[in-house]
N, C-alpha and C. Protein backbone atom coordinates (compact mmCIF):
# COMPACT_ATOMS: atom_id res chain seq x y z
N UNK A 1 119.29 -59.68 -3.39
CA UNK A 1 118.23 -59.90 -2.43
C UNK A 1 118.19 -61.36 -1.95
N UNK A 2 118.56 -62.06 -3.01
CA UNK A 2 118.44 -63.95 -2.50
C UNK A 2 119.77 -63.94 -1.56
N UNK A 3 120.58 -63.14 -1.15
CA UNK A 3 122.10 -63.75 -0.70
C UNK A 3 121.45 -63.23 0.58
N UNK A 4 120.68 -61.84 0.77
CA UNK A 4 120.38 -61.55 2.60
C UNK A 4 119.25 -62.60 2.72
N UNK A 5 118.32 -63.19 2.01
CA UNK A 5 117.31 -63.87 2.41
C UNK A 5 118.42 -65.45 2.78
N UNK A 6 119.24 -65.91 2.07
CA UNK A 6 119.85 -67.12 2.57
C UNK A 6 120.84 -67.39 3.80
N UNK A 7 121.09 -65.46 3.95
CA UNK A 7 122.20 -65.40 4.82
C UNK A 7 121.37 -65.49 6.09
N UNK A 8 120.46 -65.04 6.08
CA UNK A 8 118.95 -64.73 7.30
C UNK A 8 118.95 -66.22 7.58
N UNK A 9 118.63 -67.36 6.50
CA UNK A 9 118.19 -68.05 7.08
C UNK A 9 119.40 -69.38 7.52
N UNK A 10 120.21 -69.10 7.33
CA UNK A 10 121.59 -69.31 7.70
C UNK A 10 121.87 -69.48 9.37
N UNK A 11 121.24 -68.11 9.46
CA UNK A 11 121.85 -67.36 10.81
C UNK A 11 120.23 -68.08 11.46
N UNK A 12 118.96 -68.12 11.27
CA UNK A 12 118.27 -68.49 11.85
C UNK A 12 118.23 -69.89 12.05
N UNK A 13 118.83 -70.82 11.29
CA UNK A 13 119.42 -72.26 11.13
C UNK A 13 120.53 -72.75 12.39
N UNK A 14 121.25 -72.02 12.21
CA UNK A 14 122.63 -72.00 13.09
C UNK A 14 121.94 -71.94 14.73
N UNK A 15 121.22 -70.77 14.58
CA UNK A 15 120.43 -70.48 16.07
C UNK A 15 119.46 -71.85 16.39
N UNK A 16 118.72 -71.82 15.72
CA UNK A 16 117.97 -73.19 15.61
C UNK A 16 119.14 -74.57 16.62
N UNK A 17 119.85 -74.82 15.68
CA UNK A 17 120.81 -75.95 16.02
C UNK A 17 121.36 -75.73 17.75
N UNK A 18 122.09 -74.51 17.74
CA UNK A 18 122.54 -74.18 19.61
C UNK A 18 121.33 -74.40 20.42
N UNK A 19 120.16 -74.07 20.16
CA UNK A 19 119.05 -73.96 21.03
C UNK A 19 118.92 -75.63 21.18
N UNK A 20 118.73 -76.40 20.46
CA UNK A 20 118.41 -77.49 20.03
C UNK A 20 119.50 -78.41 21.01
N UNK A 21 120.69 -77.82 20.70
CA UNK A 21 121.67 -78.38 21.90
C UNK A 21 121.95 -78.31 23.35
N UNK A 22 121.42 -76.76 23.59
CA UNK A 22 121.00 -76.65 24.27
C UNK A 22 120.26 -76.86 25.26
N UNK A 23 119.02 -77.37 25.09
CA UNK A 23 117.76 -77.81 25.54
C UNK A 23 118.46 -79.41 25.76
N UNK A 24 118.88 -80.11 24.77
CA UNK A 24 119.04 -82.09 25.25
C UNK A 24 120.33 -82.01 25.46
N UNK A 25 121.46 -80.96 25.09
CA UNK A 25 122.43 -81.49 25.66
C UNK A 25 122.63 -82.06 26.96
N UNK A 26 122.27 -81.85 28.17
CA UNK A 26 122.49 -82.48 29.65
C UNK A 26 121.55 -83.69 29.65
N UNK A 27 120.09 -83.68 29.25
CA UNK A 27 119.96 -85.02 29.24
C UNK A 27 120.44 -85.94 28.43
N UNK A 28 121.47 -85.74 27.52
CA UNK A 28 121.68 -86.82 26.47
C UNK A 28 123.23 -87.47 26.96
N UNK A 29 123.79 -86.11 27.57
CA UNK A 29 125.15 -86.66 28.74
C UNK A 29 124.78 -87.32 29.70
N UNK A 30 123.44 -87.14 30.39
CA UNK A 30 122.99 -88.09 31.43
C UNK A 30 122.73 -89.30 30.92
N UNK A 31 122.26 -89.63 30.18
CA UNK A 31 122.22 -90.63 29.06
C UNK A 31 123.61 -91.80 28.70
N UNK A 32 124.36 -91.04 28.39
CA UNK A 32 125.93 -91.45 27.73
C UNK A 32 126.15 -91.98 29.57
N UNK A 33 125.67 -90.86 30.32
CA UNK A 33 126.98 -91.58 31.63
C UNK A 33 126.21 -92.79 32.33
N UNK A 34 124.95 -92.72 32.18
CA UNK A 34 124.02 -93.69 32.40
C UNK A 34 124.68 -95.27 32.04
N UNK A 35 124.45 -95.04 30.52
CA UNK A 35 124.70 -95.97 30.08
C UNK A 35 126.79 -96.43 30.18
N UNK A 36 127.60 -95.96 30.32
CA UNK A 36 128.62 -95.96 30.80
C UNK A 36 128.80 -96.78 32.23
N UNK A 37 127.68 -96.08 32.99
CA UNK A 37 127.95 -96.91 34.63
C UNK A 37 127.38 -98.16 34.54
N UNK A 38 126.67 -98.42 33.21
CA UNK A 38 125.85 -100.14 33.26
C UNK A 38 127.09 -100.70 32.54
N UNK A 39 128.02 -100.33 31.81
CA UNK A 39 128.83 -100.94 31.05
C UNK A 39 129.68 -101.46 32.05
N UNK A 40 130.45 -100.34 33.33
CA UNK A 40 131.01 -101.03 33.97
C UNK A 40 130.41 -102.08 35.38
N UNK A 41 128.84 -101.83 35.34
CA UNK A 41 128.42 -102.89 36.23
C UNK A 41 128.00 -104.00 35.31
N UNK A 42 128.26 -103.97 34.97
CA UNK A 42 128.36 -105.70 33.91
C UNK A 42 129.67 -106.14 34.02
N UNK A 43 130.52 -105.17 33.61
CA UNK A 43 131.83 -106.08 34.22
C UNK A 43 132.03 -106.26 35.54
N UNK A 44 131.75 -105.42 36.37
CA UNK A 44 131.82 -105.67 37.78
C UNK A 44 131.34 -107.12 37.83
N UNK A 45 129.71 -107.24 37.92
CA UNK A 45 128.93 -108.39 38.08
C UNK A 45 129.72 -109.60 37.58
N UNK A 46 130.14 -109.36 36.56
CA UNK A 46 131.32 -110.50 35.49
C UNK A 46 132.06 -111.29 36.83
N UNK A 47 132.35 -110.20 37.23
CA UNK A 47 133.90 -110.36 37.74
C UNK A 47 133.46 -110.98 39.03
N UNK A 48 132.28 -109.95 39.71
CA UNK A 48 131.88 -110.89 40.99
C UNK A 48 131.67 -112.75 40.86
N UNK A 49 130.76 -112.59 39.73
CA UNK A 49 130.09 -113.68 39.32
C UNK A 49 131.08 -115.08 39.00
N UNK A 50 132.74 -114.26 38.30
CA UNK A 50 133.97 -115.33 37.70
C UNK A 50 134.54 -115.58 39.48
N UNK A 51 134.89 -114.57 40.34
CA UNK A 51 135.73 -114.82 41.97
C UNK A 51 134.76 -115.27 42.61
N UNK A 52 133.23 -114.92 42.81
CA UNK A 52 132.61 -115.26 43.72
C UNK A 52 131.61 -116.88 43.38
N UNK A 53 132.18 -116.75 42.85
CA UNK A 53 131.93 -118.72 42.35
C UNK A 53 132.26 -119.66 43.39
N UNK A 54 133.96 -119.02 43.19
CA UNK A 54 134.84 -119.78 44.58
C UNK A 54 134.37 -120.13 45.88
N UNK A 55 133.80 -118.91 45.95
CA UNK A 55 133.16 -118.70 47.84
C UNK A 55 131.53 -118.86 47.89
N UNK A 56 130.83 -119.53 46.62
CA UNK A 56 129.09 -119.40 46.65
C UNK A 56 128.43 -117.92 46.71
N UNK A 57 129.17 -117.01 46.39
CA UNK A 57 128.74 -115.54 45.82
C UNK A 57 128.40 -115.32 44.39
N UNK A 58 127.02 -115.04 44.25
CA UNK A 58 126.98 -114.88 42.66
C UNK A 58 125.50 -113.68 42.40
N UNK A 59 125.53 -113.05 41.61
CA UNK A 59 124.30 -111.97 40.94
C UNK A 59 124.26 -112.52 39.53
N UNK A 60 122.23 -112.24 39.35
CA UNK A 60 122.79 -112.26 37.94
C UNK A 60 123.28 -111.18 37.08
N UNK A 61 123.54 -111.18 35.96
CA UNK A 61 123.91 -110.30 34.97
C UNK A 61 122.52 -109.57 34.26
N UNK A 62 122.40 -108.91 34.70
CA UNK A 62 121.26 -107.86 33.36
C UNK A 62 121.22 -106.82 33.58
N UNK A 63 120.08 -105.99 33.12
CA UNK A 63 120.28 -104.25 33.14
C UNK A 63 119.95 -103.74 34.52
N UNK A 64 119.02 -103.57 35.34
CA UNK A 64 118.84 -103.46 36.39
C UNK A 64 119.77 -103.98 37.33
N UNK A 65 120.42 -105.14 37.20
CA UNK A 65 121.55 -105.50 38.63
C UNK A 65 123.01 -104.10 38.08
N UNK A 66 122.86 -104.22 36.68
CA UNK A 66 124.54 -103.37 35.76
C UNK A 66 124.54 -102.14 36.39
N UNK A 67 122.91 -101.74 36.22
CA UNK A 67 122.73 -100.31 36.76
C UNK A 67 123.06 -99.96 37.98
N UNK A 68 122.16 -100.34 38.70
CA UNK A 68 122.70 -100.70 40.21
C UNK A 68 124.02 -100.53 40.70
N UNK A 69 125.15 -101.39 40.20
CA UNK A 69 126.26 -101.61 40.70
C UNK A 69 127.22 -100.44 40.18
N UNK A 70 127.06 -100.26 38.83
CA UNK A 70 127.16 -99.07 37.86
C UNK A 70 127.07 -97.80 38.96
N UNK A 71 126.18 -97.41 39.62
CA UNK A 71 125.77 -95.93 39.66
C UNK A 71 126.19 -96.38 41.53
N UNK A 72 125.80 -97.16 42.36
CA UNK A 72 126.36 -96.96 43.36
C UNK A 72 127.52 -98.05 43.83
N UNK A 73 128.16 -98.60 43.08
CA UNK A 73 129.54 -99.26 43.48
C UNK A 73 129.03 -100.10 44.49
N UNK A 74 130.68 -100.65 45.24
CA UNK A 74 130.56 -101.78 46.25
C UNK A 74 129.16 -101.52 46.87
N UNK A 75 128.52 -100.60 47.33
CA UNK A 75 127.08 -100.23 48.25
C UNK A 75 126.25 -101.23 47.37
N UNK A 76 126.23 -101.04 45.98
CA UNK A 76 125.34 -101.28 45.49
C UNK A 76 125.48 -103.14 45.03
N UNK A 77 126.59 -103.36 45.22
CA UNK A 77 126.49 -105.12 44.94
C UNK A 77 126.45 -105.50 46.49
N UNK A 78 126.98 -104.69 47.55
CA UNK A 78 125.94 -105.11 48.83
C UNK A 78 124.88 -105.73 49.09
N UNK A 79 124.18 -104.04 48.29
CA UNK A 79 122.79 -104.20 48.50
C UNK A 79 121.98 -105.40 47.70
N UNK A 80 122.46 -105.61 46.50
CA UNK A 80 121.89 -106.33 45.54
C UNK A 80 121.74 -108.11 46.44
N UNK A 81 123.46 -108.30 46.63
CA UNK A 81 123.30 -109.33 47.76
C UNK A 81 122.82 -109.43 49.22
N UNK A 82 122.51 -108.20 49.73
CA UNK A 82 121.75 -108.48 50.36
C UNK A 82 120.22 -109.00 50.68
N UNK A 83 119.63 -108.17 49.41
CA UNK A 83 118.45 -108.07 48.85
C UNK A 83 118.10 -109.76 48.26
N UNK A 84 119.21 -110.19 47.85
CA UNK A 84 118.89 -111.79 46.79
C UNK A 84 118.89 -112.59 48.13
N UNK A 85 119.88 -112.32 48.93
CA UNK A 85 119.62 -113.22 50.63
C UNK A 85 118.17 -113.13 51.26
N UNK A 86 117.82 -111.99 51.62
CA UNK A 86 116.76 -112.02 52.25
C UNK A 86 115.27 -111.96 51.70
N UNK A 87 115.07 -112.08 50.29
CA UNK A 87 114.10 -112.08 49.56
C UNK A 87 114.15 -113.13 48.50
């Protein structure tokens, strides 16, 4: 009798866990890629920040500019310089 009561709760465990993945898996990948597109707008910004020295082009570095550049590319260090020009 203890082996169907452990096997039950086995199987209700297991279910537990898929549901569980279920439900946050896509926000937790939105998450990972989130944080992925700030990783490479930090280097971007790096990089603007190391060439655009040369020519008086510069952003700063933090989470909001990473993101930015991260999620919409060249548009988005455009915009950022555009935005630091006229404001």
């Amino acid at each position: 009798m203890e082996i169907v009561v452990m096997g039950f709760m086995a199987v209700i465990g297991v279910g537990l866990i898929v549901l569980i993945v279920k439900i946050f898996g896509r926000p937790i990948k939105w998450l990972f890629k989130l944080a992925l597109n700030a990783v490479v707008g930090f280097v971007a910004l790096g990089l603007l920040n190391f060439f655009g020295g040369f020519i008086g082009l510069g952003l700063g570095v933090n989470w909001f500019n990473a993101i930015v550049v991260g999620v919409l590319g060249v548009p988005g260090v455009v915009l950022l310089l555009l935005l630091q020009h006229f404001l």
